[in-house]
PDB file of N, CA and C in Angstrom:
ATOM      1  N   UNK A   1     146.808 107.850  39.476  1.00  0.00           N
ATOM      2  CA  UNK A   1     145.384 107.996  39.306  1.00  0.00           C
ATOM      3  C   UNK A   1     145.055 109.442  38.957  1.00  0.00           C
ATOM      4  N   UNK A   2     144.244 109.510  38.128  1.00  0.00           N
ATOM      5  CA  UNK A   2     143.992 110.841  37.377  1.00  0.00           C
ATOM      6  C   UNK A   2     142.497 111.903  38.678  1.00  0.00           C
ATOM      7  N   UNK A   3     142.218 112.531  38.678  1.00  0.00           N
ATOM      8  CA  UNK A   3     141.020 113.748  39.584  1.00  0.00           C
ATOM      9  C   UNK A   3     139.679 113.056  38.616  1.00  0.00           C
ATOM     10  N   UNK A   4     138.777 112.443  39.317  1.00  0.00           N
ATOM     11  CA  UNK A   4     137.565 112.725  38.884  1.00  0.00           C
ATOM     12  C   UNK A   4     137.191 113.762  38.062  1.00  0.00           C
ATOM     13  N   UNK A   5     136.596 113.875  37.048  1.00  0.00           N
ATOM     14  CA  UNK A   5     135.788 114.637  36.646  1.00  0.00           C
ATOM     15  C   UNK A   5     134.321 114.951  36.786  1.00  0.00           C
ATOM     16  N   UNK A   6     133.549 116.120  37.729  1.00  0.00           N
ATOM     17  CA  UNK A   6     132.753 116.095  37.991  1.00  0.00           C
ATOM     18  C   UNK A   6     132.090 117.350  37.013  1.00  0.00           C
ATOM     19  N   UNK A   7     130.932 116.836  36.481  1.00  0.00           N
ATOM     20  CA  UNK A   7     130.169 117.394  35.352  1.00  0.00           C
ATOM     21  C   UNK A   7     129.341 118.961  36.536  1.00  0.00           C
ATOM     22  N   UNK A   8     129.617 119.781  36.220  1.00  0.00           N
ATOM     23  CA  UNK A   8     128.917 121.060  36.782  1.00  0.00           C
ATOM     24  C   UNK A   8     127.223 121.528  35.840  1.00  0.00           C
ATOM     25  N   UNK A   9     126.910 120.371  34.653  1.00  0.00           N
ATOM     26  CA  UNK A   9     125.760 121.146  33.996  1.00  0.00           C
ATOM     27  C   UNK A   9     124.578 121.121  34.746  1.00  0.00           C
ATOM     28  N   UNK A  10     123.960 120.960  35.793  1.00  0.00           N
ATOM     29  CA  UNK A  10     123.210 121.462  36.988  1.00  0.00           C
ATOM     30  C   UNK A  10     123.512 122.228  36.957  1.00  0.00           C
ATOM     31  N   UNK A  11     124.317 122.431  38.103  1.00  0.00           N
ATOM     32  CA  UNK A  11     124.505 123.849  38.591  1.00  0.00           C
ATOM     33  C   UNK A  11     124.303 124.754  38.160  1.00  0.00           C
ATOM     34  N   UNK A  12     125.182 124.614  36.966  1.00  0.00           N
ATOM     35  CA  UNK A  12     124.934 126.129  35.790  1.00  0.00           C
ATOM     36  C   UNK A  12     123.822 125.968  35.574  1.00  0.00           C
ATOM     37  N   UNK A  13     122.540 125.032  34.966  1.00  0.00           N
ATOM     38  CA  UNK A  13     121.184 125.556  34.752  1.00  0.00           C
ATOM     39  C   UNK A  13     121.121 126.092  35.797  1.00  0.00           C
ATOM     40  N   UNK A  14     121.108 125.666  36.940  1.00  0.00           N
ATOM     41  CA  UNK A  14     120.321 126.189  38.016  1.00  0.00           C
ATOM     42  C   UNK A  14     120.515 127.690  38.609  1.00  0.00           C
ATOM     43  N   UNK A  15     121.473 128.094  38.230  1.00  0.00           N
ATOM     44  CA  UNK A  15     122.145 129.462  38.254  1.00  0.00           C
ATOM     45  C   UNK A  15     121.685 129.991  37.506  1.00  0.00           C
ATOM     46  N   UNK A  16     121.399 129.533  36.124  1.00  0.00           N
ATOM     47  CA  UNK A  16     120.780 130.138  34.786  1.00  0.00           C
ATOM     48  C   UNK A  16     119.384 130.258  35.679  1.00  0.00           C
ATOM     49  N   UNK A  17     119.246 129.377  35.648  1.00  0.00           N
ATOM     50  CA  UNK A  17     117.305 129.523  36.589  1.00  0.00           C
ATOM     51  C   UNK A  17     117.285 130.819  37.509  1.00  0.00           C
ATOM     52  N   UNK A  18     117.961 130.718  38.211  1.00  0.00           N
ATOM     53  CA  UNK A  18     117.832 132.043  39.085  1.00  0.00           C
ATOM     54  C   UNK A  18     117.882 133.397  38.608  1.00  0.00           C
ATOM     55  N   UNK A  19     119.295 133.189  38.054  1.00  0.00           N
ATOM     56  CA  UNK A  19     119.438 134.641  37.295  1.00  0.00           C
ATOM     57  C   UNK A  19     118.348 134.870  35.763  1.00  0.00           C
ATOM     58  N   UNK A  20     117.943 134.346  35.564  1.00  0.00           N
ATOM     59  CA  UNK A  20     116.899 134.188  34.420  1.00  0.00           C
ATOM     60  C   UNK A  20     115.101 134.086  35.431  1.00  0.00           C
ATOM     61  N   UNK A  21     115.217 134.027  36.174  1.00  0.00           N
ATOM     62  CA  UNK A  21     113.745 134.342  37.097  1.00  0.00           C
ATOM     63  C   UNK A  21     114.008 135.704  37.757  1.00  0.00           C
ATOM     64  N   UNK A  22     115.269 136.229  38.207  1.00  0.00           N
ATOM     65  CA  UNK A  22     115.355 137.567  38.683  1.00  0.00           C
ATOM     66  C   UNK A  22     115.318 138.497  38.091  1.00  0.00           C
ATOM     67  N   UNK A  23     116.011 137.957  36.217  1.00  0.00           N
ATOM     68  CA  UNK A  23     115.887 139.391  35.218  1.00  0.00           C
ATOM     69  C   UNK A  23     114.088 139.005  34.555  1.00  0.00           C
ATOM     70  N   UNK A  24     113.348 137.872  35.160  1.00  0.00           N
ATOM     71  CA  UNK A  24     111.981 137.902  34.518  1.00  0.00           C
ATOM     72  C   UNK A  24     111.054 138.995  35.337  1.00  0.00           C
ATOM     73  N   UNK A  25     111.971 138.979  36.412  1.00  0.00           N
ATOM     74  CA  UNK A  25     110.811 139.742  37.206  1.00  0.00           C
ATOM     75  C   UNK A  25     111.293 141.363  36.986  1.00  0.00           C
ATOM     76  N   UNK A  26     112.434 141.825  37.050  1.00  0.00           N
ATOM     77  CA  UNK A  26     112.743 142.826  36.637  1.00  0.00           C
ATOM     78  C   UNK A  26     111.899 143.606  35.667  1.00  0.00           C
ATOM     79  N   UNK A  27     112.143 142.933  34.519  1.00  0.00           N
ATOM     80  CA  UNK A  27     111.624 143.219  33.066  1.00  0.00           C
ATOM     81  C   UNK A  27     109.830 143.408  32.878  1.00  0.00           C
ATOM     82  N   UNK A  28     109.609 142.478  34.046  1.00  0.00           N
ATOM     83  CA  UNK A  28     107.725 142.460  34.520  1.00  0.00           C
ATOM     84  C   UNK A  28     107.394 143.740  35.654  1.00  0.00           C
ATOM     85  N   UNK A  29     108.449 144.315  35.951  1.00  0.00           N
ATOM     86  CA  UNK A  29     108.599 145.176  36.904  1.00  0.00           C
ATOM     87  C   UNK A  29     108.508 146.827  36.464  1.00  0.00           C
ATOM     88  N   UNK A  30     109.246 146.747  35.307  1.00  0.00           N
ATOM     89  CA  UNK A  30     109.520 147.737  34.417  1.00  0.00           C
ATOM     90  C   UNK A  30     108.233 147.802  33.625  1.00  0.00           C
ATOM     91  N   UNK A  31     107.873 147.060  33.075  1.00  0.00           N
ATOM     92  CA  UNK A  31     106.951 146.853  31.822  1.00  0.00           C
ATOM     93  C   UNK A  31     105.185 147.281  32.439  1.00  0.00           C
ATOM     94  N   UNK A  32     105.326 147.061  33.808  1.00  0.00           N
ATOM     95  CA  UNK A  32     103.800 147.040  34.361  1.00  0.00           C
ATOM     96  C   UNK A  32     104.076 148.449  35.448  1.00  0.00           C
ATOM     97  N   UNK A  33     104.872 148.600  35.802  1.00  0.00           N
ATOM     98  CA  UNK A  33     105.386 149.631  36.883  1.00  0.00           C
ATOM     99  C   UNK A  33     104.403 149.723  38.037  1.00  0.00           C
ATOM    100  N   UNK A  34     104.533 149.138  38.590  1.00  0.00           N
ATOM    101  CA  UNK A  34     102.599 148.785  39.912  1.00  0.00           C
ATOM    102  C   UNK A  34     102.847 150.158  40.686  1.00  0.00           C
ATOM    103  N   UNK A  35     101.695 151.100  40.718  1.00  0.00           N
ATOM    104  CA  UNK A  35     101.213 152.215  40.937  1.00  0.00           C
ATOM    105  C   UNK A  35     101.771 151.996  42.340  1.00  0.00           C
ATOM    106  N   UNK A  36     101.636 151.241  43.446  1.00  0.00           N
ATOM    107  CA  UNK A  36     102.082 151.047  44.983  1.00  0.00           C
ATOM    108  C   UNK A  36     103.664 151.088  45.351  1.00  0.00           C
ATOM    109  N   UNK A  37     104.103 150.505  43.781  1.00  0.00           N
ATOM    110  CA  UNK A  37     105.699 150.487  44.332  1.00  0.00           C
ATOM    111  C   UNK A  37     106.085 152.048  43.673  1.00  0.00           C
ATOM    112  N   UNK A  38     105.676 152.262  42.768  1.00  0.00           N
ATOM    113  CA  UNK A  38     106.278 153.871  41.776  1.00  0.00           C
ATOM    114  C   UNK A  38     106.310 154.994  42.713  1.00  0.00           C
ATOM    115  N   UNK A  39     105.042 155.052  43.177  1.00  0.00           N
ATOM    116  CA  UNK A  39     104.742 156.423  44.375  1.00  0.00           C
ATOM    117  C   UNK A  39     104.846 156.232  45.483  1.00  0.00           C
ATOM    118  N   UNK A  40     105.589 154.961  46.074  1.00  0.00           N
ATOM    119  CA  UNK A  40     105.801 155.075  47.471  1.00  0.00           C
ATOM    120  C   UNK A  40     107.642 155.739  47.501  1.00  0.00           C
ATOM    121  N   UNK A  41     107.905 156.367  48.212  1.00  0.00           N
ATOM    122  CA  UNK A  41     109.051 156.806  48.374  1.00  0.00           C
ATOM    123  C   UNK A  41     109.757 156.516  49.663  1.00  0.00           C
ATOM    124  N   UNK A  42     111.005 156.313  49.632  1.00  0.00           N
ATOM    125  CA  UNK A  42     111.869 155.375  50.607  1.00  0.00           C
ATOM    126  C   UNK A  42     113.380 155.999  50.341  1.00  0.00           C
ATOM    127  N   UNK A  43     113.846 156.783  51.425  1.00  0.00           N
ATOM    128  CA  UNK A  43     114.729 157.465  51.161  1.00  0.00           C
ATOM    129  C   UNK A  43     115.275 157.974  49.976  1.00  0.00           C
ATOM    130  N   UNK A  44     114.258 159.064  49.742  1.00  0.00           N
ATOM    131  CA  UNK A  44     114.451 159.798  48.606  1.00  0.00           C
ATOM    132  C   UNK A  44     114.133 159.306  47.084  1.00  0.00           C
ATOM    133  N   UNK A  45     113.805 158.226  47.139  1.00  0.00           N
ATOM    134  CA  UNK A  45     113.899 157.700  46.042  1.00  0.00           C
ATOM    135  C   UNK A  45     112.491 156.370  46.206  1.00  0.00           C
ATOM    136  N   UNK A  46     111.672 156.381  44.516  1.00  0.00           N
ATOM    137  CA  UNK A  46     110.758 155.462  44.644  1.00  0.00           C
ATOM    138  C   UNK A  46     110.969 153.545  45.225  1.00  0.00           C
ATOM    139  N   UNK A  47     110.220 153.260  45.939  1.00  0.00           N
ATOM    140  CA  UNK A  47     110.588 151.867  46.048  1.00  0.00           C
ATOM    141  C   UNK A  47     110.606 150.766  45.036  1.00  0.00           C
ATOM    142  N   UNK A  48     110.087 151.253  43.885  1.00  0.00           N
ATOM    143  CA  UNK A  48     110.582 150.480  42.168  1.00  0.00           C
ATOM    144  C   UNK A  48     111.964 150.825  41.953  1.00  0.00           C
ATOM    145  N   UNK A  49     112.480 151.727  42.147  1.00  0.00           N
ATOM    146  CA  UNK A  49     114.051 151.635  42.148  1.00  0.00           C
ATOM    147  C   UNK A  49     114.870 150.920  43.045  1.00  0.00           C
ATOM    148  N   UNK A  50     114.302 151.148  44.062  1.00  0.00           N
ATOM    149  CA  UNK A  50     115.237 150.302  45.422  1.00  0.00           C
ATOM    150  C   UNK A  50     115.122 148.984  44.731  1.00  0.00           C
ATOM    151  N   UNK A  51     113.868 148.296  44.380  1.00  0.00           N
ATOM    152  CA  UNK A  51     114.310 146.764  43.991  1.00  0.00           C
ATOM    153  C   UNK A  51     114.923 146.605  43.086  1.00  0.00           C
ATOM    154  N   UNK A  52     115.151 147.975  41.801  1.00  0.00           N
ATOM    155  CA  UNK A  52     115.663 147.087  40.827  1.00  0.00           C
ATOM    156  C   UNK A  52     117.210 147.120  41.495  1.00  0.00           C
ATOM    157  N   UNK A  53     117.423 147.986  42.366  1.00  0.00           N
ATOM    158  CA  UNK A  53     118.847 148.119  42.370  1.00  0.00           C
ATOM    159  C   UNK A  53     119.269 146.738  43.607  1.00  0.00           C
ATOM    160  N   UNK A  54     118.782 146.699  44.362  1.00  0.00           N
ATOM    161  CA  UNK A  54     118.380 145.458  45.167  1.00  0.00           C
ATOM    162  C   UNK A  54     118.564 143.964  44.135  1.00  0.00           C
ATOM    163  N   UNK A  55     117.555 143.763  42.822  1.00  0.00           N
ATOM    164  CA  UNK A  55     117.877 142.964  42.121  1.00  0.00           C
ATOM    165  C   UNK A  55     118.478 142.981  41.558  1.00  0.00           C
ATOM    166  N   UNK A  56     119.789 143.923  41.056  1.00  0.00           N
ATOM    167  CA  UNK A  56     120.913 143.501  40.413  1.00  0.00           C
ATOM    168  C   UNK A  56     122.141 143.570  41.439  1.00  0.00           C
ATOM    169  N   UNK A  57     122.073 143.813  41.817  1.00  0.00           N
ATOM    170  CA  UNK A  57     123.278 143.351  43.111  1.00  0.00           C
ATOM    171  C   UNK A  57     123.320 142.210  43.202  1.00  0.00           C
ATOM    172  N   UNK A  58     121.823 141.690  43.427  1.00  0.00           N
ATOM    173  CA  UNK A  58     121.727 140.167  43.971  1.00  0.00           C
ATOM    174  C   UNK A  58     122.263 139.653  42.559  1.00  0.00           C
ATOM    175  N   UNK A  59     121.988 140.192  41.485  1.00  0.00           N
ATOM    176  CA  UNK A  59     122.247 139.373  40.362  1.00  0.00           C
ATOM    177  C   UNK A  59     123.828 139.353  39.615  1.00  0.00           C
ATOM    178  N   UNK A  60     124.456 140.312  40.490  1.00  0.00           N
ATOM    179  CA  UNK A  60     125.440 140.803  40.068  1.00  0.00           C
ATOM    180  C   UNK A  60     126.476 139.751  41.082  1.00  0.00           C
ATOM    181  N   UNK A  61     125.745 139.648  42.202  1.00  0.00           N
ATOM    182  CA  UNK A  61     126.833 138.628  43.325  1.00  0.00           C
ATOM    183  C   UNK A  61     126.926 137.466  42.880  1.00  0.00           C
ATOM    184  N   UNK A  62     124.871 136.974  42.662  1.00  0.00           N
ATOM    185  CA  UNK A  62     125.292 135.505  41.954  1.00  0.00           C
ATOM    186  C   UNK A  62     126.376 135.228  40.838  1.00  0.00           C
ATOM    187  N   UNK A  63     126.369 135.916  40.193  1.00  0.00           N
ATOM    188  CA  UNK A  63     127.170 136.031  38.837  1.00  0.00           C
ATOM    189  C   UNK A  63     128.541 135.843  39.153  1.00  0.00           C
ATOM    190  N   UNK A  64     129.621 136.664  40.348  1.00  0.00           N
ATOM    191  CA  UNK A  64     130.658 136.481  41.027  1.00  0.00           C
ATOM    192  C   UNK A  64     130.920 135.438  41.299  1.00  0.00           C
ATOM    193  N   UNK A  65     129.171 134.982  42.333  1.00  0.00           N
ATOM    194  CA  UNK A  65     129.395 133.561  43.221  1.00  0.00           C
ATOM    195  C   UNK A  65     129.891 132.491  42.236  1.00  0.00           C
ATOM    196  N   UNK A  66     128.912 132.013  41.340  1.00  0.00           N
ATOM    197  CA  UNK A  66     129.114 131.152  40.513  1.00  0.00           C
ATOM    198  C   UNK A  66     130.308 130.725  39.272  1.00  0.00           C
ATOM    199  N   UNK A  67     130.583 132.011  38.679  1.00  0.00           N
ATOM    200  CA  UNK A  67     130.917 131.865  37.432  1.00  0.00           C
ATOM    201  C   UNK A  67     132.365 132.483  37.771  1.00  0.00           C
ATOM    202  N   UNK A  68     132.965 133.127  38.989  1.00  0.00           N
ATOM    203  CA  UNK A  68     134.017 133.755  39.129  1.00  0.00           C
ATOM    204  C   UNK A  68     134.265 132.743  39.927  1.00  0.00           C
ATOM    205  N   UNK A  69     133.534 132.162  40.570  1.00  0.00           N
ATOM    206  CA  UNK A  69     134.411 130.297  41.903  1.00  0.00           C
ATOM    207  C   UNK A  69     134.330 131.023  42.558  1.00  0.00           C
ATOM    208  N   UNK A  70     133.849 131.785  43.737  1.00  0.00           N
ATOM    209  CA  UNK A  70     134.423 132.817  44.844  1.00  0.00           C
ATOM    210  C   UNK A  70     133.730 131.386  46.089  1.00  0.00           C
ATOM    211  N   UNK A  71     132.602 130.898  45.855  1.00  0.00           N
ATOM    212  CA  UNK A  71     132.194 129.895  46.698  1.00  0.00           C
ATOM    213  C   UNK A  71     133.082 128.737  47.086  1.00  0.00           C
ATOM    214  N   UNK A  72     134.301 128.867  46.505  1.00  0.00           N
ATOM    215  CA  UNK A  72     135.446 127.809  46.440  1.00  0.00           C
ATOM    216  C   UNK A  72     136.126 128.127  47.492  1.00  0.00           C
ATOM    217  N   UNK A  73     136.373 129.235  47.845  1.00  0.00           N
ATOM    218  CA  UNK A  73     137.471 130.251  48.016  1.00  0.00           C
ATOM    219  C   UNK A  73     137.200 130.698  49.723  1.00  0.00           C
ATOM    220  N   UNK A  74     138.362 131.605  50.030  1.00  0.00           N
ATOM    221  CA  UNK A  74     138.534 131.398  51.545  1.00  0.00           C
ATOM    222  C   UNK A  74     137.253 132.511  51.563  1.00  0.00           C
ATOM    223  N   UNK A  75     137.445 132.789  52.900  1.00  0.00           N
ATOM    224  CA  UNK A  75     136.804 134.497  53.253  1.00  0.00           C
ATOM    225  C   UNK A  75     137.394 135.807  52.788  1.00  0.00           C
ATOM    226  N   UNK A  76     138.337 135.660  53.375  1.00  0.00           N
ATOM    227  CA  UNK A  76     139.327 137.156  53.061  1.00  0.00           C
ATOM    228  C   UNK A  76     139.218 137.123  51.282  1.00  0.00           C
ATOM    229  N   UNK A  77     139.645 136.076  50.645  1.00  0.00           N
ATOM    230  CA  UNK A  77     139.307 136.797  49.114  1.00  0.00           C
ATOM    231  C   UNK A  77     138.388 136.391  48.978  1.00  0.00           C
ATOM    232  N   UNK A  78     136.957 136.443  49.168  1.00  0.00           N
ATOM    233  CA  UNK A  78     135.736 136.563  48.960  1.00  0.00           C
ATOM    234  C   UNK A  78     135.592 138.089  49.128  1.00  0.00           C
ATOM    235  N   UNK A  79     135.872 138.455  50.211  1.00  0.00           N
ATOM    236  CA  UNK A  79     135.146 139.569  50.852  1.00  0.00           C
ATOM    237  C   UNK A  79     136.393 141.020  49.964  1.00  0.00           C
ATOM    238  N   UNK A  80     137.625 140.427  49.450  1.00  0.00           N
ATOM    239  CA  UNK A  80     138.355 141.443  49.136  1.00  0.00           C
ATOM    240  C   UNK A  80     138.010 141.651  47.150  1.00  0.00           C
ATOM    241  N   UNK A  81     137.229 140.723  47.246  1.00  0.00           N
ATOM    242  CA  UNK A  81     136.266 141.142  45.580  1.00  0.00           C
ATOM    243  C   UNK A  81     134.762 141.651  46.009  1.00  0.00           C
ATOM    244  N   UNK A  82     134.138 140.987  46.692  1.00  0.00           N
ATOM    245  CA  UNK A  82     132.920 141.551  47.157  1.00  0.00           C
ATOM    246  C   UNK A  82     133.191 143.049  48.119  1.00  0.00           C
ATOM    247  N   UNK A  83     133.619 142.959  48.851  1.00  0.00           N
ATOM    248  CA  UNK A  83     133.821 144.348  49.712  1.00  0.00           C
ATOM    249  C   UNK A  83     133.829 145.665  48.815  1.00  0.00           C
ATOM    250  N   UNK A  84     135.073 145.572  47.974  1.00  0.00           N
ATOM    251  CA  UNK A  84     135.014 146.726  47.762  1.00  0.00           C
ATOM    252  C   UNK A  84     133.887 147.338  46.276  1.00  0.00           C
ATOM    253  N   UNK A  85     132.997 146.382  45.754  1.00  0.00           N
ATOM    254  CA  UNK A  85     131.903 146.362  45.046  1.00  0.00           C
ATOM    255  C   UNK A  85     130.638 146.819  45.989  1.00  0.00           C
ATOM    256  N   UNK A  86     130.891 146.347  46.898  1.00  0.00           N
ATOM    257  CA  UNK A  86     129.463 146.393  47.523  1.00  0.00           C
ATOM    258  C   UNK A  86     129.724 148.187  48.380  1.00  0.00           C
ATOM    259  N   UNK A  87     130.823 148.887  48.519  1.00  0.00           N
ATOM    260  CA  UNK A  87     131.148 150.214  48.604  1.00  0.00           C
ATOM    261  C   UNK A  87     131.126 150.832  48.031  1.00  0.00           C
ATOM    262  N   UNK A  88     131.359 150.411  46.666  1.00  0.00           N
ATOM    263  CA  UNK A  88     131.254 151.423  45.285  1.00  0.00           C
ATOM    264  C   UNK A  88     129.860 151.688  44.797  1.00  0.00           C
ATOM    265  N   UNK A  89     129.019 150.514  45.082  1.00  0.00           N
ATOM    266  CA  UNK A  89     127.098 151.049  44.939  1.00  0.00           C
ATOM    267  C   UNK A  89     126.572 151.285  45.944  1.00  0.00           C
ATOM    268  N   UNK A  90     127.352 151.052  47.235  1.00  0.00           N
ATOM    269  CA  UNK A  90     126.552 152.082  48.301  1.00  0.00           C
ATOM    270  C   UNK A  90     127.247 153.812  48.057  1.00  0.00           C
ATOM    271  N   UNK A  91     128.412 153.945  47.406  1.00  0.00           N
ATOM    272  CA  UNK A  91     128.979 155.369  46.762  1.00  0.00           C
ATOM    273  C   UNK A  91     127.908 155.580  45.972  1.00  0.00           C
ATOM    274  N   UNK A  92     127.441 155.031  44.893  1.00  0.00           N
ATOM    275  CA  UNK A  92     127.112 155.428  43.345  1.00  0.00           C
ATOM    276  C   UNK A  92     125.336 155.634  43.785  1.00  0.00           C
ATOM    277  N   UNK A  93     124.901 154.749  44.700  1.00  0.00           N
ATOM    278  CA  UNK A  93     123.769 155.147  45.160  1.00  0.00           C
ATOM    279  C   UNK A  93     123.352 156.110  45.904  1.00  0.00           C
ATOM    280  N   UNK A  94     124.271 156.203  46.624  1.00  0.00           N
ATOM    281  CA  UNK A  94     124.502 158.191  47.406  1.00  0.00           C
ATOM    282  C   UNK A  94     124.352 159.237  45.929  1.00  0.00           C
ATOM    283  N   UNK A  95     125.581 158.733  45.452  1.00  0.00           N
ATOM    284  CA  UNK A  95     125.716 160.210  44.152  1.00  0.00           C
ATOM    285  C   UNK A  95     124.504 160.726  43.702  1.00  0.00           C
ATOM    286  N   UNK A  96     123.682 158.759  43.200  1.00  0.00           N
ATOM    287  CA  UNK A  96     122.148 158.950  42.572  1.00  0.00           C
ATOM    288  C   UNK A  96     121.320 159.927  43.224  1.00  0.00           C
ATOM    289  N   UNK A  97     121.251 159.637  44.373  1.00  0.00           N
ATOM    290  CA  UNK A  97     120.099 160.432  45.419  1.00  0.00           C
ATOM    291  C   UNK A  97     120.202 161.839  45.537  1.00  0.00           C
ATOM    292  N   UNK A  98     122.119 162.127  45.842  1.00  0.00           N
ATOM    293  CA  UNK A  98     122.105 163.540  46.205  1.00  0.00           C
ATOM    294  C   UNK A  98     122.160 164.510  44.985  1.00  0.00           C
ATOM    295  N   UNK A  99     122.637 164.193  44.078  1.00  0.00           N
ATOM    296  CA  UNK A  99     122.803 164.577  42.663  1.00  0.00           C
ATOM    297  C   UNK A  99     121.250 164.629  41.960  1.00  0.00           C
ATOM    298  N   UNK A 100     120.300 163.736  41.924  1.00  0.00           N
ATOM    299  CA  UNK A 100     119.383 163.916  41.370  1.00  0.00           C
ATOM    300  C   UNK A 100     118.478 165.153  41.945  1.00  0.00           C
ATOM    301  N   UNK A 101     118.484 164.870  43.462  1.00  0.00           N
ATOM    302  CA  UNK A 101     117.911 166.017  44.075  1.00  0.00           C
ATOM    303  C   UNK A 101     118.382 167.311  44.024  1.00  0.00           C
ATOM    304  N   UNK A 102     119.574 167.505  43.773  1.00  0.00           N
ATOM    305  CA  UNK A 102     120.229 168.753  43.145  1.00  0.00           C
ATOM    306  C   UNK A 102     119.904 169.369  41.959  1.00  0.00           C
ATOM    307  N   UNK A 103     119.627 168.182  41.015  1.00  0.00           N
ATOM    308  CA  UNK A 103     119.306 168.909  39.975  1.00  0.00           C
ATOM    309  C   UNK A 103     118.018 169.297  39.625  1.00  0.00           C
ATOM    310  N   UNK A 104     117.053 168.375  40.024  1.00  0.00           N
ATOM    311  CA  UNK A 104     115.398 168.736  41.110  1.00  0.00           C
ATOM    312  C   UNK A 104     115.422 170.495  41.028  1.00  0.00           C
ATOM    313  N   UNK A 105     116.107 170.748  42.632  1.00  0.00           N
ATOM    314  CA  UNK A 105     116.244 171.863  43.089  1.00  0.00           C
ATOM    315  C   UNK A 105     116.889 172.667  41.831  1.00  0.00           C
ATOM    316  N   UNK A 106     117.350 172.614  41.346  1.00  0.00           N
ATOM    317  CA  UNK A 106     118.168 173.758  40.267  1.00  0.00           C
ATOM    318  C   UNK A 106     117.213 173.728  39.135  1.00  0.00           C
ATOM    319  N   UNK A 107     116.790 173.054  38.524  1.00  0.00           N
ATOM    320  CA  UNK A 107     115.477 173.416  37.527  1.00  0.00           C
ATOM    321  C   UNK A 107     114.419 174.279  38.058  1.00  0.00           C
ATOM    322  N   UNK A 108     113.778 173.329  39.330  1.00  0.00           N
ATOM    323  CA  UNK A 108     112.736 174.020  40.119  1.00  0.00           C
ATOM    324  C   UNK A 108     112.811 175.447  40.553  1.00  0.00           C
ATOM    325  N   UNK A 109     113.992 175.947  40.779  1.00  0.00           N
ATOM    326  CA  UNK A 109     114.167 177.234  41.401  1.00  0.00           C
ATOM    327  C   UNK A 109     114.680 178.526  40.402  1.00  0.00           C
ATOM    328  N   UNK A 110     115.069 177.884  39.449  1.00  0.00           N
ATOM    329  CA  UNK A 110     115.524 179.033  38.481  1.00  0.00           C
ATOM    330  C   UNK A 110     114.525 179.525  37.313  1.00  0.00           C
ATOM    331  N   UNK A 111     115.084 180.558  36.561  1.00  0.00           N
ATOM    332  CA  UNK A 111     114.256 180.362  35.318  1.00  0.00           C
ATOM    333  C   UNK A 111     114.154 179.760  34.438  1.00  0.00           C
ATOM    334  N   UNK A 112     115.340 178.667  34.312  1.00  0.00           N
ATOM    335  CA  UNK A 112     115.612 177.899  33.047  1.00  0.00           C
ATOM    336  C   UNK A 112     114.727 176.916  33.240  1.00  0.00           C
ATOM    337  N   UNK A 113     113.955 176.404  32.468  1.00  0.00           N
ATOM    338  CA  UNK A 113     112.543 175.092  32.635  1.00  0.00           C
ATOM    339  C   UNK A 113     112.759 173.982  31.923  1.00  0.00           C
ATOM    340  N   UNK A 114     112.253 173.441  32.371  1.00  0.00           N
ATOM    341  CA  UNK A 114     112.296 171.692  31.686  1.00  0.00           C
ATOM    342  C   UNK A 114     112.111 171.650  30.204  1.00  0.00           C
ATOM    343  N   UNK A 115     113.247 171.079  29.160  1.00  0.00           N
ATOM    344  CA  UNK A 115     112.879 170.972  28.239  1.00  0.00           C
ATOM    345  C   UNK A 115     113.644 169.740  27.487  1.00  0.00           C
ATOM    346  N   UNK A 116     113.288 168.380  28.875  1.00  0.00           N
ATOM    347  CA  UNK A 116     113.293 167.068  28.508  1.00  0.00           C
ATOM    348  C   UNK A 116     112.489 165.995  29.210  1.00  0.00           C
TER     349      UNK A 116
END
């Protein structure tokens, strides 16, 4: 006897649905920039950034979840593709913060002035 074949085209819309409602809101996010999220600040950084970076993670896991099978799969290799991703943008999001504010401070304080 041969394995069933079970048709996955749900799913994938429905994945498409998600990830296609998370980059709608993104893009509505960017495009309108709401005065409440731009100038509120949240560790160092505006809270329009925290979501977008917030929404691509999320969009970046679904993408793993689904289309890489990790939902198939034990824990330990779940967590040994996710783990060390989810360390590298809590790294790259440090760099953002401390690095930007560095360079803040080094324009602001010298004589050389903004000329971008």
């Amino acid at each position: 006897m041969g394995h069933a074949h079970e048709s996955n085209v749900g799913r994938i819309w429905k994945v498409f649905g998600i990830l296609s409602l998370i980059t709608i809101v993104e893009v509505a996010l960017g495009i309108y920039k709401p005065h409440s999220l731009l100038f509120t600040n949240v560790l160092g950084m505006n809270l329009l950034n925290w979501i977008f970076i917030i929404l691509t993670v999320a969009k970046a896991y679904g993408i793993m979840w689904a289309f890489m099978h990790l939902e198939g799969e034990v824990a330990a290799l779940r967590w040994s593709v996710v783990g060390p991703l989810v360390f590298l943008i809590i790294y790259l999001v440090f760099i953002l913060l401390v690095e930007a504010d560095y360079v803040f401070e080094v324009f602001r304080d010298s004589t050389i002035k903004w000329n971008f």
